[in-house]
N, C-alpha and C. Protein backbone atom coordinates (compact mmCIF):
# COMPACT_ATOMS: atom_id res chain seq x y z
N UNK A 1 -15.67 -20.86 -28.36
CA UNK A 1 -16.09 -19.52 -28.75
C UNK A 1 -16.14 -19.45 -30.28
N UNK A 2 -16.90 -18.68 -30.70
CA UNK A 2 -17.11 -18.71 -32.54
C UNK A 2 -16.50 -17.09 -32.85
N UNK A 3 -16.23 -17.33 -33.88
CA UNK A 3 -15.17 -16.03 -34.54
C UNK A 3 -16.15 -15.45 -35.23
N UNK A 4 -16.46 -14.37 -35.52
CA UNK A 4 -17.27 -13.82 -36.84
C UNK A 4 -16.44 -13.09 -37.84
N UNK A 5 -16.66 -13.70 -38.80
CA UNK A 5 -16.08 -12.85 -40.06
C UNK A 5 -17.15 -12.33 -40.72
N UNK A 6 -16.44 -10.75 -41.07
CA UNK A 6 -17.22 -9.91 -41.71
C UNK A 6 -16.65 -9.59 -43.42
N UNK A 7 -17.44 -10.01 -44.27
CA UNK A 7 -16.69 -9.43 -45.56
C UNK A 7 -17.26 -7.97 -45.48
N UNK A 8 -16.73 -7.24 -45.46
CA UNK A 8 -16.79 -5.51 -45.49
C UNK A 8 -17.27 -5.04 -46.89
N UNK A 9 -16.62 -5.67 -47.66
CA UNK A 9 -17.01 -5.74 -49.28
C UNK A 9 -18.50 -5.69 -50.01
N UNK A 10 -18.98 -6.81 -49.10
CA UNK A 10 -20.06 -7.05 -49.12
C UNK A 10 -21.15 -6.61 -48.71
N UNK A 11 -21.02 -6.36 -47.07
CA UNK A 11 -22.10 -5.88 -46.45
C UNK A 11 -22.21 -4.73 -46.90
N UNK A 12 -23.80 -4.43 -47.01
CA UNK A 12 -24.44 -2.70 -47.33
C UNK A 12 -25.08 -2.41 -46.29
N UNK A 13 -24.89 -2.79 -44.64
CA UNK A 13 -24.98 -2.76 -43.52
C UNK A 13 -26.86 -2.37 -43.19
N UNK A 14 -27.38 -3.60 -43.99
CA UNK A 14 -28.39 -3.42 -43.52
C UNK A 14 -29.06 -3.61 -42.46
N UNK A 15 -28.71 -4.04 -41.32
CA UNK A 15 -29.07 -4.22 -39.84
C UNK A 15 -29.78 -5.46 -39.82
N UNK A 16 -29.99 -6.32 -40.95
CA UNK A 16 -30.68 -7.48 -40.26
C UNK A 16 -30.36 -8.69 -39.64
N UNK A 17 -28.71 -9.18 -39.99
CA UNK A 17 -28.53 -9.54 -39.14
C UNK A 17 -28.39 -9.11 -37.28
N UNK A 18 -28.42 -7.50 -37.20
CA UNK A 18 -28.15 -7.06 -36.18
C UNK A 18 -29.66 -7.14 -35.23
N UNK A 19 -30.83 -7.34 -36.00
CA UNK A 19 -32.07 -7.60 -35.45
C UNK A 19 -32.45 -9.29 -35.21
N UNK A 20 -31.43 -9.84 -35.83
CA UNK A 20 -32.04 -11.48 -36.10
C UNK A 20 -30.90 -11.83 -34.76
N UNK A 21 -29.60 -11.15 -34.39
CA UNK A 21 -29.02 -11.67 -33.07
C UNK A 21 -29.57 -11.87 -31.88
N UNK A 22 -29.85 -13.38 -31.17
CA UNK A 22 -30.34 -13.14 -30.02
C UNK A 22 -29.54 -12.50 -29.14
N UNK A 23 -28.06 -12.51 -29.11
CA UNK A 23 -27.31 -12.63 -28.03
C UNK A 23 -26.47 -10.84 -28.22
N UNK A 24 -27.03 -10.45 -28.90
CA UNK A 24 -27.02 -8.87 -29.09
C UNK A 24 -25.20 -8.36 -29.48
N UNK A 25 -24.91 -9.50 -30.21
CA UNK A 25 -23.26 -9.36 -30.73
C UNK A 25 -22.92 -8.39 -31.34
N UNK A 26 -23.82 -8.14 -32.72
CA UNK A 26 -23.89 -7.20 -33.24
C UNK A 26 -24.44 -5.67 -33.59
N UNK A 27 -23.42 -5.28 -34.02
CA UNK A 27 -24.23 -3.75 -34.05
C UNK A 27 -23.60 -2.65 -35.14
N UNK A 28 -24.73 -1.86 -35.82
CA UNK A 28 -24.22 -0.90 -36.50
C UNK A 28 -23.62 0.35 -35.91
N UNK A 29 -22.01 0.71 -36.12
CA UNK A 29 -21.54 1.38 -35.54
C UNK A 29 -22.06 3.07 -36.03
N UNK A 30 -21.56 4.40 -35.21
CA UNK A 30 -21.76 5.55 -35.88
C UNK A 30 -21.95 5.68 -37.41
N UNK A 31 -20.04 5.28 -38.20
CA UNK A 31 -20.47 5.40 -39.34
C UNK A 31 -21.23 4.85 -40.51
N UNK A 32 -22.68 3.83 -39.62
CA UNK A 32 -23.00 2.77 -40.44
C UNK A 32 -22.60 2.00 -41.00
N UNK A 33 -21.35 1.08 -40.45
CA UNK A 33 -20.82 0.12 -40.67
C UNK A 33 -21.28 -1.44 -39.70
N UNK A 34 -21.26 -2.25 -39.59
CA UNK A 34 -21.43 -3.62 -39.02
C UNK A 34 -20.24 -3.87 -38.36
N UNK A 35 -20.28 -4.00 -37.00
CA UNK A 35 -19.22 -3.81 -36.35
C UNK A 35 -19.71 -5.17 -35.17
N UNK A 36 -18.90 -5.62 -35.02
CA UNK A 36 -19.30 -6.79 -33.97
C UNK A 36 -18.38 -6.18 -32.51
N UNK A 37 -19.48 -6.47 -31.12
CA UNK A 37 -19.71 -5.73 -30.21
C UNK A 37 -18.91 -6.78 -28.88
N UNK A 38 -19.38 -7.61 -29.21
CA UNK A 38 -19.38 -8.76 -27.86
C UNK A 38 -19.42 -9.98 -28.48
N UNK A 39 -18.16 -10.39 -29.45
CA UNK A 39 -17.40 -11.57 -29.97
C UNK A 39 -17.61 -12.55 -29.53
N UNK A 40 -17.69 -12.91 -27.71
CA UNK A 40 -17.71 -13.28 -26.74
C UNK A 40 -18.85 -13.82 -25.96
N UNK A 41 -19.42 -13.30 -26.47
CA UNK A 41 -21.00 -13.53 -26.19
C UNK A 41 -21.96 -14.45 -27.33
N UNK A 42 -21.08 -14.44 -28.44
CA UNK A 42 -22.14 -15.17 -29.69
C UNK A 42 -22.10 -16.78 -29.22
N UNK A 43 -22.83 -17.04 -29.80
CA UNK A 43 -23.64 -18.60 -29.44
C UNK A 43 -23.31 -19.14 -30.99
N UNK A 44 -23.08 -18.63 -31.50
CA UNK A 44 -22.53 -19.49 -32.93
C UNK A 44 -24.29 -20.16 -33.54
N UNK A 45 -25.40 -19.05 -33.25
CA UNK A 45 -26.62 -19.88 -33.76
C UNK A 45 -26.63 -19.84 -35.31
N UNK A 46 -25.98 -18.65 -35.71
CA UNK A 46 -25.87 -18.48 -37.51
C UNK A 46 -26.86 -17.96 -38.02
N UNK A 47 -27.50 -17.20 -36.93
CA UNK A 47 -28.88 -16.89 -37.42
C UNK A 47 -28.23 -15.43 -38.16
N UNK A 48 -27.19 -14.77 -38.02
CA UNK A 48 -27.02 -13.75 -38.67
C UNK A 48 -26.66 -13.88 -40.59
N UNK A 49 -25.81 -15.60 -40.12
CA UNK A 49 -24.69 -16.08 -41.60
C UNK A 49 -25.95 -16.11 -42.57
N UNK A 50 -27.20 -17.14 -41.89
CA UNK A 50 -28.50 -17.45 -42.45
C UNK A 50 -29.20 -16.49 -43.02
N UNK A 51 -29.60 -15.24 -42.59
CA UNK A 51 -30.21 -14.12 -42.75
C UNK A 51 -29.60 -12.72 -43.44
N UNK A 52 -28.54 -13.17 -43.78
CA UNK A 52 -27.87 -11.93 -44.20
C UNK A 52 -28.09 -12.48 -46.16
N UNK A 53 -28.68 -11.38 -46.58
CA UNK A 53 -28.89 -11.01 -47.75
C UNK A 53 -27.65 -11.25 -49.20
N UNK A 54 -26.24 -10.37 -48.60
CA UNK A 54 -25.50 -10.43 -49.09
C UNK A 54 -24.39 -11.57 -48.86
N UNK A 55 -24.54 -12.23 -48.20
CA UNK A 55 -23.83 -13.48 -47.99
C UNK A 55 -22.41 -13.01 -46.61
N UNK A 56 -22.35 -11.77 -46.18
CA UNK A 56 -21.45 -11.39 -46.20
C UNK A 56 -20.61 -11.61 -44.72
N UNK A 57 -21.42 -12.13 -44.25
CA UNK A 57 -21.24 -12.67 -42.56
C UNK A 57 -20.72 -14.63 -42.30
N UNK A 58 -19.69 -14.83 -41.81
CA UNK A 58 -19.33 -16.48 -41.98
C UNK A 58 -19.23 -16.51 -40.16
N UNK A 59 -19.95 -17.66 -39.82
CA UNK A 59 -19.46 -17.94 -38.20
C UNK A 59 -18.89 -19.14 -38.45
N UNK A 60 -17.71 -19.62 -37.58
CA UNK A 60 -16.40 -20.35 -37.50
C UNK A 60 -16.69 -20.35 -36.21
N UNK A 61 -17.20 -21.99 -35.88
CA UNK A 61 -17.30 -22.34 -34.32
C UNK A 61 -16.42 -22.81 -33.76
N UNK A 62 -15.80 -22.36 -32.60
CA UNK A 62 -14.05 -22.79 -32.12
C UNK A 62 -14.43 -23.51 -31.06
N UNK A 63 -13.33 -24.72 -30.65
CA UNK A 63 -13.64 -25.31 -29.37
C UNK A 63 -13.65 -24.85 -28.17
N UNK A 64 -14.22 -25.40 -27.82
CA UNK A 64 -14.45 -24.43 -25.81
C UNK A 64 -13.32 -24.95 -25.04
């Protein structure tokens, strides 16, 4: 399973990693924050770490 770390610092919660997830992990919560949904479900593709603007997203792939 892969961990997602969020630097909070960083993100200005622009939703694109939340559009670039296939596996629909992520999501912007009420207060427009980046909130990860289904931890559990990511595939560790990095397409969010890759696509995120501010650098602000790290995936850490754990053994199965």
């Amino acid at each position: 399973m892969a961990k997602i770390i969020i630097n909070n610092g960083w993100c200005k919660s622009c939703g694109i990693c939340v559009d670039f997830c296939p596996t629909d992990v992520l999501e912007i919560d009420i207060s427009g924050k980046l909130k990860v949904k289904d931890e559990e479900d990511c595939i560790a593709c990095k397409l969010c770490e890759l696509r995120c603007p501010d650098l602000a997203i790290e995936i850490e792939e754990g053994e199965e």
